[in-house]
N, C-alpha and C. Protein backbone atom coordinates (compact mmCIF):
# COMPACT_ATOMS: atom_id res chain seq x y z
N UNK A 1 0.83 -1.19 0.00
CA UNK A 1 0.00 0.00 0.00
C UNK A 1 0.87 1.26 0.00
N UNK A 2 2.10 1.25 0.34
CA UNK A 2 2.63 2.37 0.61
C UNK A 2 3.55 2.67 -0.44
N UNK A 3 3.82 1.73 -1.24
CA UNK A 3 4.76 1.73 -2.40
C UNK A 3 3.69 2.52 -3.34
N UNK A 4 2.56 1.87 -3.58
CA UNK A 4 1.49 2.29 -4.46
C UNK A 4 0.97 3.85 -4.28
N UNK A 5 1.29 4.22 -3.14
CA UNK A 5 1.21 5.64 -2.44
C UNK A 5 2.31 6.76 -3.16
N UNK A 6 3.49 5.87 -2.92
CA UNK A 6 4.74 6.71 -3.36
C UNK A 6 4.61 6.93 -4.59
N UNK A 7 4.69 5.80 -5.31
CA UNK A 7 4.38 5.83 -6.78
C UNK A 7 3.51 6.82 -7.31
N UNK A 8 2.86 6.85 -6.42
CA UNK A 8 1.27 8.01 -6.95
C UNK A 8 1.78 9.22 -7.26
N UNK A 9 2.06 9.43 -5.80
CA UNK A 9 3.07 10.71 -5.60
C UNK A 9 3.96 11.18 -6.40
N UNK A 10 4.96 10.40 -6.94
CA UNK A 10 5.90 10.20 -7.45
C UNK A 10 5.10 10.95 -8.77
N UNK A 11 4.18 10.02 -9.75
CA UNK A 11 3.64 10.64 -10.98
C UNK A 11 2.82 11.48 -11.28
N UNK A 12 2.23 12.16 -9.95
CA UNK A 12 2.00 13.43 -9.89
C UNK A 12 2.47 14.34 -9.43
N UNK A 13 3.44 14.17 -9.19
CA UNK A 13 4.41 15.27 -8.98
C UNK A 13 5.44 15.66 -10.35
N UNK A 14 5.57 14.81 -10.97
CA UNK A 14 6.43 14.37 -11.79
C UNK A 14 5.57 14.75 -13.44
N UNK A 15 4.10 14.99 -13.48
CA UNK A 15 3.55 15.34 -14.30
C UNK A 15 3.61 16.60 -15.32
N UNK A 16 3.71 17.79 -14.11
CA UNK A 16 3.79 18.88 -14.85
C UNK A 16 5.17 19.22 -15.26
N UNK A 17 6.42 18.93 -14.65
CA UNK A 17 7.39 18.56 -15.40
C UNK A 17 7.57 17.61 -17.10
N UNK A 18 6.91 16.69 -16.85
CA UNK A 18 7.07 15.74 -18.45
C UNK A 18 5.75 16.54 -19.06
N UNK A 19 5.19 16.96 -18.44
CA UNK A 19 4.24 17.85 -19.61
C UNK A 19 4.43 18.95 -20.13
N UNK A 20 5.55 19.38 -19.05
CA UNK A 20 6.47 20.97 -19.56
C UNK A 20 7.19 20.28 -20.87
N UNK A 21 8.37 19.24 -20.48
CA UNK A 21 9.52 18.93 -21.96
C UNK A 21 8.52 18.35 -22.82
N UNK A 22 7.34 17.50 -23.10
CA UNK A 22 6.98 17.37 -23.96
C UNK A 22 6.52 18.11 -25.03
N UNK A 23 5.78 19.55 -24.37
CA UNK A 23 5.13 20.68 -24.89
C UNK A 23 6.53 21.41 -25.28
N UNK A 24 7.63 21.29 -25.09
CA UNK A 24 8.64 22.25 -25.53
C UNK A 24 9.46 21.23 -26.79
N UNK A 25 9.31 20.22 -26.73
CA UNK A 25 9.92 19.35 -27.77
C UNK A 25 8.93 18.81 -28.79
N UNK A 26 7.77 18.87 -28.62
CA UNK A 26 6.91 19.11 -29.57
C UNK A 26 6.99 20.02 -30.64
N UNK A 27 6.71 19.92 -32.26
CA UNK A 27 6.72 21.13 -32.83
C UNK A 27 5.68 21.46 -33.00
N UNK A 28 5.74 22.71 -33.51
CA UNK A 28 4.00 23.60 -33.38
C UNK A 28 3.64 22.99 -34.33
N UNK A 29 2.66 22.20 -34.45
CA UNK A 29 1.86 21.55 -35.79
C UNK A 29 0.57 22.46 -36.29
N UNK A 30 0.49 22.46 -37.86
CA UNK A 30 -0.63 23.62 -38.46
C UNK A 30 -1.89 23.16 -38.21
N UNK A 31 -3.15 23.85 -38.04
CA UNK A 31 -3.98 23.45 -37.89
C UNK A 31 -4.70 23.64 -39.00
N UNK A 32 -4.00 23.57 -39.89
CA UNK A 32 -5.09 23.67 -41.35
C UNK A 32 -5.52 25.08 -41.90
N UNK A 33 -4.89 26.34 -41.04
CA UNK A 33 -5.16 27.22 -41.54
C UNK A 33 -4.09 28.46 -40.48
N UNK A 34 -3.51 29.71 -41.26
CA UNK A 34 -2.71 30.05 -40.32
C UNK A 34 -2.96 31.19 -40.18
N UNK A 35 -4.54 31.35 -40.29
CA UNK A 35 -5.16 32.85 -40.47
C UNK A 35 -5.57 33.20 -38.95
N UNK A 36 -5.62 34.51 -38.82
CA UNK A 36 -6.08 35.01 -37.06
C UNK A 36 -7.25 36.06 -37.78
N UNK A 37 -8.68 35.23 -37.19
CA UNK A 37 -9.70 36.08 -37.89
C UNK A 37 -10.30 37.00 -36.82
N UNK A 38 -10.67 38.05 -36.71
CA UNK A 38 -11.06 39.30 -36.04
C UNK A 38 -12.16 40.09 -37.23
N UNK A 39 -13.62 40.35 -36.13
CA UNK A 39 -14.46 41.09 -37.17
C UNK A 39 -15.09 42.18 -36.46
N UNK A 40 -15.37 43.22 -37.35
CA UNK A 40 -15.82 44.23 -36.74
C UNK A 40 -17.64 43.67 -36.72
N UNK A 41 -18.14 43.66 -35.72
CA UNK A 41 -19.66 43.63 -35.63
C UNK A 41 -20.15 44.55 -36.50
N UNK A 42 -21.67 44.26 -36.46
CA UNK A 42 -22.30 45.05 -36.94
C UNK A 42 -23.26 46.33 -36.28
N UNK A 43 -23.36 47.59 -36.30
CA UNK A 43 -23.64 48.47 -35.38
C UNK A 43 -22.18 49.08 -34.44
N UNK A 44 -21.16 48.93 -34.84
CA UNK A 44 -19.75 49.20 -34.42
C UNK A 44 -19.58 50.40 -34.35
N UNK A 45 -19.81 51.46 -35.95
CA UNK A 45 -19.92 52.75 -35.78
C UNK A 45 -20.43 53.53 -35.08
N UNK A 46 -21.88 53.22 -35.24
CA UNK A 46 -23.42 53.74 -34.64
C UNK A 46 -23.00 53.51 -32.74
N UNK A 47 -22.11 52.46 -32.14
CA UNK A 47 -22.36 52.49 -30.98
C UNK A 47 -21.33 53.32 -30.78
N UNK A 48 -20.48 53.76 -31.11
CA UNK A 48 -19.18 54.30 -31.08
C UNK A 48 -19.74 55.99 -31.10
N UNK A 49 -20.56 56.30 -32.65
CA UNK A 49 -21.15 57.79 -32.50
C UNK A 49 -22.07 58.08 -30.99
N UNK A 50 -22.42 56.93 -31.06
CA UNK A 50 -23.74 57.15 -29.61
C UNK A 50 -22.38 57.27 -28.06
N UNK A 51 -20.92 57.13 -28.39
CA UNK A 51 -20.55 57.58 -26.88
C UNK A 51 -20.46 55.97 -26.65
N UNK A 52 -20.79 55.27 -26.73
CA UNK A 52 -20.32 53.72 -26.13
C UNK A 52 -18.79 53.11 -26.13
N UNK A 53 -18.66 52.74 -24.84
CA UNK A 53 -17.04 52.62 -25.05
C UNK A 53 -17.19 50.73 -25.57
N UNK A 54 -16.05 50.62 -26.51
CA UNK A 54 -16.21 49.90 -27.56
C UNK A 54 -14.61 48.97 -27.26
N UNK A 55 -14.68 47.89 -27.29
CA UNK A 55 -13.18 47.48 -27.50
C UNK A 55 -13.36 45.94 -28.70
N UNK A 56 -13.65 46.65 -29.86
CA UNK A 56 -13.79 45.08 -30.65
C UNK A 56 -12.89 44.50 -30.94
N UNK A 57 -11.08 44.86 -31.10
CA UNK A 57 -10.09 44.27 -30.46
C UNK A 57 -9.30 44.45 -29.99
N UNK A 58 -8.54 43.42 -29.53
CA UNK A 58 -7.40 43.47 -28.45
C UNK A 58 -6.15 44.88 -28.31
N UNK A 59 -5.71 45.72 -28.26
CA UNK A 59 -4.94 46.56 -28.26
C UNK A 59 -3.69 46.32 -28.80
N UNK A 60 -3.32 44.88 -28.78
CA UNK A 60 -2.69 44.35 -29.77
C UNK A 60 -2.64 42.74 -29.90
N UNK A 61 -2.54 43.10 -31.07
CA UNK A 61 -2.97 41.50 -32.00
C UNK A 61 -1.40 40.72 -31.97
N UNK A 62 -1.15 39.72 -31.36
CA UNK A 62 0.26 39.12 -31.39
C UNK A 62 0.23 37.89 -32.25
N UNK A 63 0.45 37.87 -33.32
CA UNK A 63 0.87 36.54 -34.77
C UNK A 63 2.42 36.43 -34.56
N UNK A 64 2.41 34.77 -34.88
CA UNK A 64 3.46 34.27 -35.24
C UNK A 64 4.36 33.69 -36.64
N UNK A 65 4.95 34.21 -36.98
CA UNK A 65 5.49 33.45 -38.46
C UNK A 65 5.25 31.96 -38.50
N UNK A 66 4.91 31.14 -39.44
CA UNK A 66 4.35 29.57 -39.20
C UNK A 66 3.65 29.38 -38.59
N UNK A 67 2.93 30.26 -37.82
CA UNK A 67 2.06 29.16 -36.84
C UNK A 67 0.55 29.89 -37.33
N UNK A 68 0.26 31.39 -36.80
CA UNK A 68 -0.83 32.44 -37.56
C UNK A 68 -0.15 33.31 -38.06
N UNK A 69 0.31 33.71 -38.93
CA UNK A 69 0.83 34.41 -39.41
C UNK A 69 -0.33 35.38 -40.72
N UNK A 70 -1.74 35.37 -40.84
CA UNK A 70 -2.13 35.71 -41.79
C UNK A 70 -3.42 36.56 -40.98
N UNK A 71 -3.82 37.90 -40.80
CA UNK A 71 -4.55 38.58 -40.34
C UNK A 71 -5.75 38.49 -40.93
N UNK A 72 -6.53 38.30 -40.54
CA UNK A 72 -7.96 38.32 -41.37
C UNK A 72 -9.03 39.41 -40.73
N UNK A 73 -8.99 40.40 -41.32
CA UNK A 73 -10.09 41.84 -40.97
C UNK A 73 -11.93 41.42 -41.31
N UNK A 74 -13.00 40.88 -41.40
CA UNK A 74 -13.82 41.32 -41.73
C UNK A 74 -14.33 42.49 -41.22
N UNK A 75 -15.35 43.01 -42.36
CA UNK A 75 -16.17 44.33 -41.71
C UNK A 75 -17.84 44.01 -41.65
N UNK A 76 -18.28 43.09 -41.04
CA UNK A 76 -19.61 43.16 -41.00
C UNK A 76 -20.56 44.24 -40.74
N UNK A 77 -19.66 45.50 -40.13
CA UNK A 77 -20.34 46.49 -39.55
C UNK A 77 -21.06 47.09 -40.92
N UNK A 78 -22.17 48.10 -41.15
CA UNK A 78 -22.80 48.80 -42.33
C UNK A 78 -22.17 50.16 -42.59
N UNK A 79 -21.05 50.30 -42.02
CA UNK A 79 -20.37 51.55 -42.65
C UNK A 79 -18.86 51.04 -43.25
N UNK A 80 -18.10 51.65 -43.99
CA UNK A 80 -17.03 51.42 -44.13
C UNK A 80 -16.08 51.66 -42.51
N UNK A 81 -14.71 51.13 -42.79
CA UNK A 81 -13.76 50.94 -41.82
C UNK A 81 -12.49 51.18 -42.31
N UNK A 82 -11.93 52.20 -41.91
CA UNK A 82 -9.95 52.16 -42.62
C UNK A 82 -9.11 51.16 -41.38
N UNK A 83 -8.32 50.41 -42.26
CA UNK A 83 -7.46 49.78 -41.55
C UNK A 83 -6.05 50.07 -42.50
N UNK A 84 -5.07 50.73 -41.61
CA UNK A 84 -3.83 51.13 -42.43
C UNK A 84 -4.49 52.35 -43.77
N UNK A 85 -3.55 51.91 -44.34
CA UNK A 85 -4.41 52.27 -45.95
C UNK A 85 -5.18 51.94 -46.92
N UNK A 86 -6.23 50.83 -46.08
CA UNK A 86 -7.25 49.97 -47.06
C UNK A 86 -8.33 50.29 -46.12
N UNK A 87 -9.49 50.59 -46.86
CA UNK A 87 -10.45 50.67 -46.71
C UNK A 87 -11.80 49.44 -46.71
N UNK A 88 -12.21 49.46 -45.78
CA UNK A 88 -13.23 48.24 -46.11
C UNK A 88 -14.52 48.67 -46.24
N UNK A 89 -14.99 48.07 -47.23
CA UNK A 89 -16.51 48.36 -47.39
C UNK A 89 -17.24 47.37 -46.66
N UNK A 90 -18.33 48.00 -46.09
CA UNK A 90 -19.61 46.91 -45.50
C UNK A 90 -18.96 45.39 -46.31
N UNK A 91 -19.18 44.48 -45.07
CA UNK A 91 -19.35 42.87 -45.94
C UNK A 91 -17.51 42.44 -46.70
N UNK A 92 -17.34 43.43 -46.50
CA UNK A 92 -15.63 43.34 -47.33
C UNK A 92 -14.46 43.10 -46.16
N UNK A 93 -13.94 41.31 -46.54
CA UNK A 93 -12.71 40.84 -45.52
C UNK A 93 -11.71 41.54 -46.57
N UNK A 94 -10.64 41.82 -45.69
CA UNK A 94 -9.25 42.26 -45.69
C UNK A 94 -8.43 41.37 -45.37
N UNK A 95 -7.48 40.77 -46.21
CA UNK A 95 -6.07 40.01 -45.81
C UNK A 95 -5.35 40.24 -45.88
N UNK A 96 -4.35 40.14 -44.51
CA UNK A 96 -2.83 40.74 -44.60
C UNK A 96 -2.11 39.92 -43.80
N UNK A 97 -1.37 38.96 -44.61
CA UNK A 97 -0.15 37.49 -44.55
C UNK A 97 1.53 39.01 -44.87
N UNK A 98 2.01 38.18 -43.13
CA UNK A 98 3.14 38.79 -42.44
C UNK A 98 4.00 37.57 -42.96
N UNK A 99 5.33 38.17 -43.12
CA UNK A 99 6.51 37.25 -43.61
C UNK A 99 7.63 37.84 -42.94
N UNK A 100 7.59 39.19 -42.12
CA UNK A 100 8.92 39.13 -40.85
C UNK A 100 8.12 39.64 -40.21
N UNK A 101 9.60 39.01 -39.18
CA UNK A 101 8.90 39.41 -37.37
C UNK A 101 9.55 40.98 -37.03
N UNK A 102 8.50 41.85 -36.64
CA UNK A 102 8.37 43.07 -36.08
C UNK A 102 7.35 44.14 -35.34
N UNK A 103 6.80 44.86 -34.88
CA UNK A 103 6.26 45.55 -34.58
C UNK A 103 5.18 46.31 -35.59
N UNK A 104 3.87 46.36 -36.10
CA UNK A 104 3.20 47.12 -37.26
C UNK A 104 2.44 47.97 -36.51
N UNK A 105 2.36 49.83 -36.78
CA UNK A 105 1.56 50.16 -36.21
C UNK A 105 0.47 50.98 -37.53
N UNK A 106 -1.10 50.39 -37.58
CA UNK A 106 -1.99 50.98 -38.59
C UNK A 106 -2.89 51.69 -37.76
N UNK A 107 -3.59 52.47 -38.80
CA UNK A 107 -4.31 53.26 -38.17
C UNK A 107 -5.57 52.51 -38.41
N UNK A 108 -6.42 52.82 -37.51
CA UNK A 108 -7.77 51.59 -37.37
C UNK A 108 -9.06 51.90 -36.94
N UNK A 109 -9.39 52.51 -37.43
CA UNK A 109 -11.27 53.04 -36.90
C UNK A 109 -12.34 52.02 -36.61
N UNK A 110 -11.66 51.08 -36.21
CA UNK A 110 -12.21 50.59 -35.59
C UNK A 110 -12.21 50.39 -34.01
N UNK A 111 -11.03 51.21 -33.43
CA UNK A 111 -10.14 50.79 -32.36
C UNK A 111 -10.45 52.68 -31.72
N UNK A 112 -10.78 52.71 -30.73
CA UNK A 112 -11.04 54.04 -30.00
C UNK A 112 -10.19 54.84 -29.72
N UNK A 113 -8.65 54.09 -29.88
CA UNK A 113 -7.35 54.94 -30.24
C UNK A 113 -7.41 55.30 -31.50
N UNK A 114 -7.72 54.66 -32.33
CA UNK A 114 -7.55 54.92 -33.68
C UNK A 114 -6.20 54.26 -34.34
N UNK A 115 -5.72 53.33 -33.55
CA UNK A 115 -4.44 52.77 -33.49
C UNK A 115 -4.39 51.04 -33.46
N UNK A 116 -4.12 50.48 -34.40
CA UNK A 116 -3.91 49.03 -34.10
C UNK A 116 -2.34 48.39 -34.23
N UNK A 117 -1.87 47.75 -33.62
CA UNK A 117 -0.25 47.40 -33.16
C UNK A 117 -0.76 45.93 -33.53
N UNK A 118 -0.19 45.37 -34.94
CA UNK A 118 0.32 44.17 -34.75
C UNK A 118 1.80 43.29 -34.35
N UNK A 119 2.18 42.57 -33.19
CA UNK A 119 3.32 42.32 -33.36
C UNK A 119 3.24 40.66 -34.19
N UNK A 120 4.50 40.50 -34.91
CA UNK A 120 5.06 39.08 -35.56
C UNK A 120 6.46 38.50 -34.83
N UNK A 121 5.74 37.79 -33.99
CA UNK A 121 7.02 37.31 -33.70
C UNK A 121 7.60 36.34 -34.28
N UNK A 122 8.58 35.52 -33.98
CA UNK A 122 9.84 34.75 -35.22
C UNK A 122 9.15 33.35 -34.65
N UNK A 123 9.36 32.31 -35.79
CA UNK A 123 8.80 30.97 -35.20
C UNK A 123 9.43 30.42 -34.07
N UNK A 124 9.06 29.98 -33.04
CA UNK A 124 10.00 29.53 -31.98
C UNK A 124 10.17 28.48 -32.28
N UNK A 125 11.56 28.17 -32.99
CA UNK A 125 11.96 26.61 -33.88
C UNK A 125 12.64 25.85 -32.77
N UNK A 126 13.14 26.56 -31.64
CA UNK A 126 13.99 25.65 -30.26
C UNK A 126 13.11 25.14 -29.31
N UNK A 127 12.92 23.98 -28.35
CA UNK A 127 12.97 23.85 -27.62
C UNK A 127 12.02 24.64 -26.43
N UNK A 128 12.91 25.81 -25.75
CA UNK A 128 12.38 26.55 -25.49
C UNK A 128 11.53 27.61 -25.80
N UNK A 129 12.19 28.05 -26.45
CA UNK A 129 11.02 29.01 -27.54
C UNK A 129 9.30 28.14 -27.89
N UNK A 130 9.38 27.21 -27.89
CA UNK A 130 8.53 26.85 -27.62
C UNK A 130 7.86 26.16 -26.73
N UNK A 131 8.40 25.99 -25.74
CA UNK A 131 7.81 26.24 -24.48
C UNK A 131 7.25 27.16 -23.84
N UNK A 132 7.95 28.46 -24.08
CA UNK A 132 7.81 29.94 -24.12
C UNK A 132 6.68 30.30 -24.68
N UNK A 133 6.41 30.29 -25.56
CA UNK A 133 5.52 30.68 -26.64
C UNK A 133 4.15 29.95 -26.15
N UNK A 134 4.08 28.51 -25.71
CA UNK A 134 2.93 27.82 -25.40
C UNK A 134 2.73 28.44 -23.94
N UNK A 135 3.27 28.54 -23.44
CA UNK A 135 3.13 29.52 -21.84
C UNK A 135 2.54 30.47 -22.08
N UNK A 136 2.68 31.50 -22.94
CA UNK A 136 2.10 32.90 -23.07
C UNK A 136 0.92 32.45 -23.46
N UNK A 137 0.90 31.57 -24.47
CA UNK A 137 -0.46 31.03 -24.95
C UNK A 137 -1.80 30.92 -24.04
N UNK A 138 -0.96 29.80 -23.05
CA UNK A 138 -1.99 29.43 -21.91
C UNK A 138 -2.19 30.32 -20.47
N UNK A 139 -1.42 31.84 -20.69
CA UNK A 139 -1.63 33.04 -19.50
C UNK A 139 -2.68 33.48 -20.40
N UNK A 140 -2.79 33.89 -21.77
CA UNK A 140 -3.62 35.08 -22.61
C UNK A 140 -4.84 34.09 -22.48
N UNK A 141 -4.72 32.94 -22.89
CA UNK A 141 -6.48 31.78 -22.62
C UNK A 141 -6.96 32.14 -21.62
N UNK A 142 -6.22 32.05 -20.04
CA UNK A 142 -6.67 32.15 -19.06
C UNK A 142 -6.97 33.53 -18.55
N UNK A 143 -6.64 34.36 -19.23
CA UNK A 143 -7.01 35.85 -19.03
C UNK A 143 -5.80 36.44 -18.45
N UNK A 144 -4.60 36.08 -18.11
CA UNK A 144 -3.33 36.68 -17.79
C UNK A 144 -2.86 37.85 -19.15
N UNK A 145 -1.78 38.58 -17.99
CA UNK A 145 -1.64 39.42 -19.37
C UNK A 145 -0.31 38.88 -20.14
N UNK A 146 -0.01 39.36 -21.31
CA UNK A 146 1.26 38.87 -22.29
C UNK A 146 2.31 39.16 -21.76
N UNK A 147 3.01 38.12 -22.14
CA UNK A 147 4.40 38.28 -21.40
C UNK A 147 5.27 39.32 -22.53
């Protein structure tokens, strides 16, 4: 009984360790698509003219080279929307596929700054880096902020 105790012990303790190196020696596998889709609702403008504080996205959008690397804008809203220097009409997606890692800052009326910051970061091809990378993953799921 007490061996069977230790043992227990032993592989739960011992869990979140082999679930750390596995998740870091793992490679990021595609999921069939490497797009990060974000849409403006509809009534976006109209709540925005009426004084409503509005956050339809994140303050910044963080993509990775290989893994999401491809922005996907729709505008469902019934007015047009500038993002950067493209304009969207009602019903009209916008695509914009990143190929280096850096900092983008567009201008975005959709965003109450008027400001959208995409960062690209580099594929985390090591080890750690991807361990790293799946960590931030699972603080931003859980509502933590980005590392």
């Amino acid at each position: 009984m007490r061996r069977r105790l230790l043992a227990a012990t032993l592989v739960l303790a011992a869990s979140p360790v082999v679930g750390a190196l596995a998740a870091a020696l793992v490679p990021l596998s595609a999921t069939g698509t490497r797009d990060e889709v974000h849409e403006i609702p509809p009534g976006t403008w109209a709540r925005r003219m009426a004084g409503q504080p509005l956050e339809i996205f994140p303050e910044r959008i963080r993509l990775v080279l290989g893994v999401n690397d491809v922005l996907i804008l729709r505008n469902r809203d019934e007015v047009p929307h500038q993002f950067g220097p493209a304009l969207m009409m009602p019903g009209q997606t916008f695509r914009l596929p990143f190929s280096t890692p850096s900092e983008f800052q567009f201008a975005c009326t959709a965003h109450a700054s008027g400001q959208m910051v995409i960062v690209v970061d580099p594929y985390p091809d090591t080890p750690w880096a991807r361990l790293r990378w799946r960590a931030r993953q699972a603080r931003e799921w859980l509502g933590g902020n980005e590392a």
